[in-house]
Structure formats: C-alpha cells, structure tokens
PDB file of N, CA and C in Angstrom:
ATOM      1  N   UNK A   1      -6.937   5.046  10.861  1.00  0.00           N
ATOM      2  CA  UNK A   1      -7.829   4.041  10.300  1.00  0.00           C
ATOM      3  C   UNK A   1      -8.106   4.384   8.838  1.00  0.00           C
ATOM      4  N   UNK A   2      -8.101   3.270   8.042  1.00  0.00           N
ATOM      5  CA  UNK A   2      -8.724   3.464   6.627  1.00  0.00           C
ATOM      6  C   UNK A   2      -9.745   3.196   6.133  1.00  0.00           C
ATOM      7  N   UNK A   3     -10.660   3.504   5.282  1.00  0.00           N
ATOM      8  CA  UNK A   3     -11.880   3.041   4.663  1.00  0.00           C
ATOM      9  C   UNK A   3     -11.521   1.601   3.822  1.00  0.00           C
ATOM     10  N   UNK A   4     -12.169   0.790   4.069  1.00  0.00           N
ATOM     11  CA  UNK A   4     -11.971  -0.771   2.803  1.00  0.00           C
ATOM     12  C   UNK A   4     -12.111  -0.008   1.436  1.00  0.00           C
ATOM     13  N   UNK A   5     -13.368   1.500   0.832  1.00  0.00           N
ATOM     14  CA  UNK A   5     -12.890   1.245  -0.640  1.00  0.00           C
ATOM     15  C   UNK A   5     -11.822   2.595  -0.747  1.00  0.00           C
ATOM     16  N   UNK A   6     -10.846   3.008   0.161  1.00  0.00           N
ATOM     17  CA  UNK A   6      -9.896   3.485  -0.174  1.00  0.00           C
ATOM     18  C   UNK A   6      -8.940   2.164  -0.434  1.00  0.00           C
ATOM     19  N   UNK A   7      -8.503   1.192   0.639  1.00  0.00           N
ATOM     20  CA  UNK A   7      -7.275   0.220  -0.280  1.00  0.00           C
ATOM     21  C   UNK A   7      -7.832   0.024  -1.347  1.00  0.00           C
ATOM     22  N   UNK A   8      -9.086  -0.461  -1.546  1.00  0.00           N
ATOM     23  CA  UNK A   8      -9.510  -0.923  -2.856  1.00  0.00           C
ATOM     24  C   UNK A   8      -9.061  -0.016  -4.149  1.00  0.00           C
ATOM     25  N   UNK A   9      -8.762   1.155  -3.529  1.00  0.00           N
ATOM     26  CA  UNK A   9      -8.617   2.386  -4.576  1.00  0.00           C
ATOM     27  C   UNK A   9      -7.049   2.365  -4.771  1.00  0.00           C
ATOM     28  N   UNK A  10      -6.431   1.957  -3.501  1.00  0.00           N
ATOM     29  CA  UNK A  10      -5.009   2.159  -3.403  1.00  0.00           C
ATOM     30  C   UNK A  10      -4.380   0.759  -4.310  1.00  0.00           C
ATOM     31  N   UNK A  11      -5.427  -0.180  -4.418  1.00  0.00           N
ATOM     32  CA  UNK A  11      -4.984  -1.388  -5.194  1.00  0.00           C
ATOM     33  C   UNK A  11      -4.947  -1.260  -6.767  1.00  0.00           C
ATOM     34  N   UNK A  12      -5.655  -0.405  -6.798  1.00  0.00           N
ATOM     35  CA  UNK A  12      -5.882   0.574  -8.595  1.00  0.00           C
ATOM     36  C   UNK A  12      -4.637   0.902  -8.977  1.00  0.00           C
ATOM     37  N   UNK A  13      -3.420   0.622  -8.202  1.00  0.00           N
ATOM     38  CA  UNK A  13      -2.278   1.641  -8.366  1.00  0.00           C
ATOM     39  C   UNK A  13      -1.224  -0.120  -8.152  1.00  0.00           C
ATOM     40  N   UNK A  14      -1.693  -0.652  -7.931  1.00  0.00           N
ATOM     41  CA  UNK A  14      -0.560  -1.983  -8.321  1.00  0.00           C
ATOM     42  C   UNK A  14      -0.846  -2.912  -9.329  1.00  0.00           C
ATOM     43  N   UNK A  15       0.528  -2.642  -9.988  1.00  0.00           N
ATOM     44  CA  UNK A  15       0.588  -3.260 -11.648  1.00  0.00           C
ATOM     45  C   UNK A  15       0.629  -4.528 -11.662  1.00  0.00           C
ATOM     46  N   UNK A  16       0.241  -5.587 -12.310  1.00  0.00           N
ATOM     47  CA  UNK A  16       0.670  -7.162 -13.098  1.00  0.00           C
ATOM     48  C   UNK A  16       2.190  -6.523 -13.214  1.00  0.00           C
ATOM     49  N   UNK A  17       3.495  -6.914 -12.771  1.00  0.00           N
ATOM     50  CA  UNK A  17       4.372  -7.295 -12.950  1.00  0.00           C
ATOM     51  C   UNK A  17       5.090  -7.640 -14.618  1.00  0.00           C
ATOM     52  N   UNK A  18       3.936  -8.777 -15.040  1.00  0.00           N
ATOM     53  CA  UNK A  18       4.420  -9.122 -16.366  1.00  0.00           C
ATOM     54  C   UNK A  18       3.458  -8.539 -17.599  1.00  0.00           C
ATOM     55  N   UNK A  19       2.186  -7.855 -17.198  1.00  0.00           N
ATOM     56  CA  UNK A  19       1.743  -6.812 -18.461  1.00  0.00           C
ATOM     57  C   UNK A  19       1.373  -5.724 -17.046  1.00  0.00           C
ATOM     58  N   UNK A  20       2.491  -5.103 -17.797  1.00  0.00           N
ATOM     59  CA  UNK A  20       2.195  -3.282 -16.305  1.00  0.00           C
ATOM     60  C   UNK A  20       1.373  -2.506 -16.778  1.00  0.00           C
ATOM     61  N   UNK A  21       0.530  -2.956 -17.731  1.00  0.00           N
ATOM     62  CA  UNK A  21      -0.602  -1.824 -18.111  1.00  0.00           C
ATOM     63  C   UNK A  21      -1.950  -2.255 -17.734  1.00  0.00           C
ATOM     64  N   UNK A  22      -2.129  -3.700 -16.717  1.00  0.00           N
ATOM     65  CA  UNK A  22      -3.264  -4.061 -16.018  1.00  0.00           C
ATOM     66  C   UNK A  22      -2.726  -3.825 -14.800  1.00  0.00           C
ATOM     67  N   UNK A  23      -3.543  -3.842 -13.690  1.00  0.00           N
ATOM     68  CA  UNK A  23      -3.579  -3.237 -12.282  1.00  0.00           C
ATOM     69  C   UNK A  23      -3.725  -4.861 -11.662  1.00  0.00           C
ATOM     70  N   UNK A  24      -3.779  -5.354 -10.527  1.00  0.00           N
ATOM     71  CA  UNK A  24      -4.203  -6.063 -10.027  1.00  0.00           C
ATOM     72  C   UNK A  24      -5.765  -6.489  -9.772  1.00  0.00           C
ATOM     73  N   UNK A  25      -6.630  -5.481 -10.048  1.00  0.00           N
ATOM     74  CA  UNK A  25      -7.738  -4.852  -9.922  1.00  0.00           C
ATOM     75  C   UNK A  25      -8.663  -5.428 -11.042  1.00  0.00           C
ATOM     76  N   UNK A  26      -7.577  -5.007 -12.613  1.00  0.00           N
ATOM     77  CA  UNK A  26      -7.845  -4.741 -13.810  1.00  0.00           C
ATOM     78  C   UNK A  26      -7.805  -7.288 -14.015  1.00  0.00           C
ATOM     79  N   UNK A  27      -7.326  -7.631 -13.435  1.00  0.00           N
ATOM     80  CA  UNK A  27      -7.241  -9.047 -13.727  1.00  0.00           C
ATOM     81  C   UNK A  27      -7.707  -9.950 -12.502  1.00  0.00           C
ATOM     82  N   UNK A  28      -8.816  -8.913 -11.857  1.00  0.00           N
ATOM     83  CA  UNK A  28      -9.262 -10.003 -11.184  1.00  0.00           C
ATOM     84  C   UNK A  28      -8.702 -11.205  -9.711  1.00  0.00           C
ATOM     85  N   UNK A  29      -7.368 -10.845  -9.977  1.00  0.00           N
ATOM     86  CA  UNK A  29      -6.583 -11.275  -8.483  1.00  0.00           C
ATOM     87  C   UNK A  29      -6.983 -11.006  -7.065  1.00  0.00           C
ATOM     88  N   UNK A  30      -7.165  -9.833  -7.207  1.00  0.00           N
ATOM     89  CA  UNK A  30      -7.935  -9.094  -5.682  1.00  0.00           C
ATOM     90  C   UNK A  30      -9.317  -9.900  -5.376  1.00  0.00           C
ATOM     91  N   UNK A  31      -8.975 -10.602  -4.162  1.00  0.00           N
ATOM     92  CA  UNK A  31     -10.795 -11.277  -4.341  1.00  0.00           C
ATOM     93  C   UNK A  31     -11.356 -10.844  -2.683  1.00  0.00           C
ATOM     94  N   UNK A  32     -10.756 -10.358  -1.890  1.00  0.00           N
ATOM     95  CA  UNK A  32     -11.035  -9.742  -0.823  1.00  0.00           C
ATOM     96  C   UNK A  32     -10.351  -9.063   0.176  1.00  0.00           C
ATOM     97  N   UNK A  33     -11.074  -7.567   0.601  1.00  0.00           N
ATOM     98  CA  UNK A  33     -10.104  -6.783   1.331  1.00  0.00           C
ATOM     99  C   UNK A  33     -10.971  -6.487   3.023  1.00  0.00           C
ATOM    100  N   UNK A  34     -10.192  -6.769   3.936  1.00  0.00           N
ATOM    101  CA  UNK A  34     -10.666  -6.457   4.790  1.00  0.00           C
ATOM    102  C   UNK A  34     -10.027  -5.667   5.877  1.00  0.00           C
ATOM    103  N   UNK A  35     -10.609  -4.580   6.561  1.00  0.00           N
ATOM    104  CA  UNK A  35      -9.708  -3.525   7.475  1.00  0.00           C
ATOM    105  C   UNK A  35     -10.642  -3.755   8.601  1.00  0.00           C
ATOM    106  N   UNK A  36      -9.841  -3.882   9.416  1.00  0.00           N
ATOM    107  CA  UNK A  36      -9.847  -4.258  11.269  1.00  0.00           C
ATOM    108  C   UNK A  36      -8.767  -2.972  12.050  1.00  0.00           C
ATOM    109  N   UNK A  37      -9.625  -1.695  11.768  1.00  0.00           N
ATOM    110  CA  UNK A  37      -8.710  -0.754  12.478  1.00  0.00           C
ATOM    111  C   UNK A  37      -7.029  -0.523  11.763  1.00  0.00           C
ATOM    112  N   UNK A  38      -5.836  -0.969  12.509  1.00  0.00           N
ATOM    113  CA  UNK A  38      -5.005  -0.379  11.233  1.00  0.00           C
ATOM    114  C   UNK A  38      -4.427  -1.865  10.282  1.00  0.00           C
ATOM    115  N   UNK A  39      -5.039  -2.598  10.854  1.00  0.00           N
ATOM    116  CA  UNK A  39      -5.043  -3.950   9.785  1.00  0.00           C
ATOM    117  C   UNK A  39      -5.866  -4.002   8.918  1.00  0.00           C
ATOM    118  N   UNK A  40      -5.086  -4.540   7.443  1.00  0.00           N
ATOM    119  CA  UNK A  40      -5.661  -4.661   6.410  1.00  0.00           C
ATOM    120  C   UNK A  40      -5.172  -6.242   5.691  1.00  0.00           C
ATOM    121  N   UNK A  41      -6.146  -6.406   5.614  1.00  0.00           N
ATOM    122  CA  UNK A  41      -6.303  -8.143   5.060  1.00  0.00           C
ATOM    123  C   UNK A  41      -6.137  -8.637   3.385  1.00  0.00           C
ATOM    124  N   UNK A  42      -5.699  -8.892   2.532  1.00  0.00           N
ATOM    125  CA  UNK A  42      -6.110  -8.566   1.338  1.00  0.00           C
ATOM    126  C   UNK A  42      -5.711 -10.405   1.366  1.00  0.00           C
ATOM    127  N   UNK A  43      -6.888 -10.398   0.670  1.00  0.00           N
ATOM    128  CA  UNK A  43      -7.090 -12.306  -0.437  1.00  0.00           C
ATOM    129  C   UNK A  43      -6.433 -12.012  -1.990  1.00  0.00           C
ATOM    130  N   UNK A  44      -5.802 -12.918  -2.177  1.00  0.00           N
ATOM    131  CA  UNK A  44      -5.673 -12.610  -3.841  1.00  0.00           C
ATOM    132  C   UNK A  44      -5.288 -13.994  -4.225  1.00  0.00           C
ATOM    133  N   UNK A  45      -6.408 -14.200  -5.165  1.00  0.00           N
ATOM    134  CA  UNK A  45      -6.147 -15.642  -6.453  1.00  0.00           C
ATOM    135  C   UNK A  45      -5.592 -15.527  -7.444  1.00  0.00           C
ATOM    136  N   UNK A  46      -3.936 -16.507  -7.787  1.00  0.00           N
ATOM    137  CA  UNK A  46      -3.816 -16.259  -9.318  1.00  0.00           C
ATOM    138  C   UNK A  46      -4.453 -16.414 -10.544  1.00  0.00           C
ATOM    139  N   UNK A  47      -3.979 -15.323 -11.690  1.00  0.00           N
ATOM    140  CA  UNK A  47      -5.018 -16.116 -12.729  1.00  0.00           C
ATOM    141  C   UNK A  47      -5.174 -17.410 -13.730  1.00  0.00           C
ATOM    142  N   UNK A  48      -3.898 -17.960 -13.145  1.00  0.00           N
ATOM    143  CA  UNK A  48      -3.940 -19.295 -13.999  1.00  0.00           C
ATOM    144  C   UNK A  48      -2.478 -20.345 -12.488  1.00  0.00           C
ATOM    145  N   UNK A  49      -3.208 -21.306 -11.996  1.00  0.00           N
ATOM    146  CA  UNK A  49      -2.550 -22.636 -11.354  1.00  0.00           C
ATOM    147  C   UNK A  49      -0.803 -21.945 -11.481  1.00  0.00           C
ATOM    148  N   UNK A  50       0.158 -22.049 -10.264  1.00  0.00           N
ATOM    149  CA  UNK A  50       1.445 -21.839 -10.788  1.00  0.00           C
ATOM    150  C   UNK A  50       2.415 -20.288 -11.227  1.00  0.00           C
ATOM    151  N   UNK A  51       1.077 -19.680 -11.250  1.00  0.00           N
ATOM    152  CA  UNK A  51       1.750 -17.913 -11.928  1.00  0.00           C
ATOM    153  C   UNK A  51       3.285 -17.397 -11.126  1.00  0.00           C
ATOM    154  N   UNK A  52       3.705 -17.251 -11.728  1.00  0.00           N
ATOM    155  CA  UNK A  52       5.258 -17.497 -11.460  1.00  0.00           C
ATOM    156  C   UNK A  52       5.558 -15.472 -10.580  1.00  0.00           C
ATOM    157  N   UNK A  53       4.205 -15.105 -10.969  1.00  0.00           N
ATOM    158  CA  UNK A  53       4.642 -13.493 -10.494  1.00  0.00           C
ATOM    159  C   UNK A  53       3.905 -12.802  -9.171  1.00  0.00           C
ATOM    160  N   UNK A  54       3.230 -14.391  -9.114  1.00  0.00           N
ATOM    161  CA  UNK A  54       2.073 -14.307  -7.124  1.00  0.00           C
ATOM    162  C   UNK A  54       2.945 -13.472  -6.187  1.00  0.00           C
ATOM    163  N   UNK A  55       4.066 -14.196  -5.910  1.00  0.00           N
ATOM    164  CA  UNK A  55       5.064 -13.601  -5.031  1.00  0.00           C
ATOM    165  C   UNK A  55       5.510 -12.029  -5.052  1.00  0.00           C
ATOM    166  N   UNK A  56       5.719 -11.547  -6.363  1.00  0.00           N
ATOM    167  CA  UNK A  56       6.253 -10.118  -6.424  1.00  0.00           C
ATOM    168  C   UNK A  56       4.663  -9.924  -6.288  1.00  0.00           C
ATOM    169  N   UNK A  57       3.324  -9.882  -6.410  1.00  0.00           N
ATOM    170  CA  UNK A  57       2.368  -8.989  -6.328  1.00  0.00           C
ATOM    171  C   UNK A  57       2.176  -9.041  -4.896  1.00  0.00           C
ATOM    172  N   UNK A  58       2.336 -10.266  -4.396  1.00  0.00           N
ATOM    173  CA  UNK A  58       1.880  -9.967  -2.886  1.00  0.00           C
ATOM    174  C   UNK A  58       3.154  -9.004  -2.478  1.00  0.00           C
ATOM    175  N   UNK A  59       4.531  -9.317  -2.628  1.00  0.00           N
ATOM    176  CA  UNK A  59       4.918  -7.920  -2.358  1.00  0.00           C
ATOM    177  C   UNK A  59       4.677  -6.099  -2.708  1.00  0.00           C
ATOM    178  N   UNK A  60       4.259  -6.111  -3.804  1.00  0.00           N
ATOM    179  CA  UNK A  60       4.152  -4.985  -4.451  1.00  0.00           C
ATOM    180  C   UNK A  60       2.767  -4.927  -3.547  1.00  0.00           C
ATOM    181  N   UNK A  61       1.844  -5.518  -3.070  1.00  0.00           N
ATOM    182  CA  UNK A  61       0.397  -5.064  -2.905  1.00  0.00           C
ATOM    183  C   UNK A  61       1.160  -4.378  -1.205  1.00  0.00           C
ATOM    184  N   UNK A  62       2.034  -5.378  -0.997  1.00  0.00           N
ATOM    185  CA  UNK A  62       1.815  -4.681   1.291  1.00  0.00           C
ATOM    186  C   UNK A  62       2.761  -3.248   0.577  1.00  0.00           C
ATOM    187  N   UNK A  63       3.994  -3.302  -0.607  1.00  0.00           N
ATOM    188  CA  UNK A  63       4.725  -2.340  -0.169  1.00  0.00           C
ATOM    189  C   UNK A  63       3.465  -1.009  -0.724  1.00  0.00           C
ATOM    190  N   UNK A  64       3.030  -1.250  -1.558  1.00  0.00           N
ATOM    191  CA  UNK A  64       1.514   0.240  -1.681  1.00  0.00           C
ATOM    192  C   UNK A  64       0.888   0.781  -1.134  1.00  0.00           C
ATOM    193  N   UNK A  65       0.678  -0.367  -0.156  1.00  0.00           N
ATOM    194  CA  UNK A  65      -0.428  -0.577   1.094  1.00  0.00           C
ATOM    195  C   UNK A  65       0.497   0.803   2.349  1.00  0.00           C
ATOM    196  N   UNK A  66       1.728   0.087   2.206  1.00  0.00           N
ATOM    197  CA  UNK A  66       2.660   0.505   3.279  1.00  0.00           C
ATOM    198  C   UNK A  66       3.185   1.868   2.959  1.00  0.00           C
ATOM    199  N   UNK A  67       2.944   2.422   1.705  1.00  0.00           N
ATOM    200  CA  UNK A  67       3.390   3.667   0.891  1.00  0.00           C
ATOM    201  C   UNK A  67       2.208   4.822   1.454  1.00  0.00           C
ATOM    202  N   UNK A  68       0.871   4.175   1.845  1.00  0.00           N
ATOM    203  CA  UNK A  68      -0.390   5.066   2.128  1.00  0.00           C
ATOM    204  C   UNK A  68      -0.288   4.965   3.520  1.00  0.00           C
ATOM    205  N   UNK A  69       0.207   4.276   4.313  1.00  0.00           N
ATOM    206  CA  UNK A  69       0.229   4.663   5.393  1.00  0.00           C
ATOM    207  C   UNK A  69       0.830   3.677   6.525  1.00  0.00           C
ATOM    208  N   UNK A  70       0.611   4.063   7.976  1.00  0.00           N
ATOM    209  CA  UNK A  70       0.988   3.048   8.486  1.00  0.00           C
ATOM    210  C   UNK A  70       0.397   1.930   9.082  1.00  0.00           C
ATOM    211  N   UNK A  71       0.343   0.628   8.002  1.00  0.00           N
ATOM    212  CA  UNK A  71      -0.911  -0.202   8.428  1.00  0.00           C
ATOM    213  C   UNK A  71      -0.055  -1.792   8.642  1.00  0.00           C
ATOM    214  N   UNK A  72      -0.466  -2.180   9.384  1.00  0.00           N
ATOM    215  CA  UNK A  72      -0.452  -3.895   9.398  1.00  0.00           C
ATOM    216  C   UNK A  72      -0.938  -4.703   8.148  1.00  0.00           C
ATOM    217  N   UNK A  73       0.080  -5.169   7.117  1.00  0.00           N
ATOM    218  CA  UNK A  73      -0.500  -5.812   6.168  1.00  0.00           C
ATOM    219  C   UNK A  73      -0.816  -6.733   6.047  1.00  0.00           C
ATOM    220  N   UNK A  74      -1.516  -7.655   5.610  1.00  0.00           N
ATOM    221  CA  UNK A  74      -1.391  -9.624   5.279  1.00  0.00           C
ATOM    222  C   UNK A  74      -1.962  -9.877   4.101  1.00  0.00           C
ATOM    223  N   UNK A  75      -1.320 -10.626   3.219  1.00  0.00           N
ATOM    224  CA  UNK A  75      -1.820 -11.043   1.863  1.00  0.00           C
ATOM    225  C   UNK A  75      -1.923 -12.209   1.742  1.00  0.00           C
ATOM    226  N   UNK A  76      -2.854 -13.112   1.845  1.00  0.00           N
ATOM    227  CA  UNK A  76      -3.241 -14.767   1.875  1.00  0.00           C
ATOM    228  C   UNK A  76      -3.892 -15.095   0.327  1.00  0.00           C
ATOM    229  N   UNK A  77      -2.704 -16.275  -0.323  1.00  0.00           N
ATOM    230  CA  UNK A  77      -3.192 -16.674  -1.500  1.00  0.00           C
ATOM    231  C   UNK A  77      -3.608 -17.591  -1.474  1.00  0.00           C
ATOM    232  N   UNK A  78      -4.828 -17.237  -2.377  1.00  0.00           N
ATOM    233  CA  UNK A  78      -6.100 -18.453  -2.010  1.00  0.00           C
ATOM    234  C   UNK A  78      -6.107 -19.197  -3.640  1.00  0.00           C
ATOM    235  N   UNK A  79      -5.719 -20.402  -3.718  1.00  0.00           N
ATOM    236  CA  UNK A  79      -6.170 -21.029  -4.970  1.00  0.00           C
ATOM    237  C   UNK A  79      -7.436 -21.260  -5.191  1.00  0.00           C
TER     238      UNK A  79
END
C-alpha cells in the first residue's frame, strides 16, 4: 500500500514532455490523486483545450507510478 502524498511526491518526478524543466505538478495538470489500497487514481486537466502532449503524460504518469511499485493505475482526463 502507498500513502496519497507519496504519489503526489512520485508525480514531482514527471516532466511536461514539451518544457522538461516543469513537472506535471509544477503546471497544474494533476488535479486529483486517489489510493484505494494498491489502486491509484490520478485526475489530470490540460493546460490549454486540445494539448497535443495529454496522451504521452498520462503515459509517463502510470509508467512512474509503475516504476515505484506494483500498483493498479488509472489516469482520467477531465476537461
């Protein structure tokens, strides 16, 4: 089992794709994380209608997720 502000911590560690020197964290995308035992839930809004790089972050967020351990991921984008 994980603590909610460890992913939150583990999300500190996934980059914007198109400026890699903000985090996901750092722009506001992350808008809710929730852990249900070894499931972990993560919400994330783009920052502008259309963002062409949603797709690689929701990947990059389960493969981080999946790098810390062994958890059930789901990433639901919420406009």
């Amino acid at each position: 089992m994980v603590a909610e502000k460890d992913v939150w911590n583990y999300l500190e560690e996934v980059f914007d794709p198109e400026v890699p020197v903000l985090t996901v964290l750092d722009l506001g995308i992350v808008q809710k994380v929730k852990v249900v035992g070894s499931s972990i839930h993560v919400v994330i809004t783009p920052t502008y209608t259309g963002c062409p790089a949603m797709q690689r972050i929701e990947e990059d967020i389960i493969e981080k997720l999946n790098e810390k351990g062994d958890f059930e991921v789901s990433v639901d984008l919420v406009l």
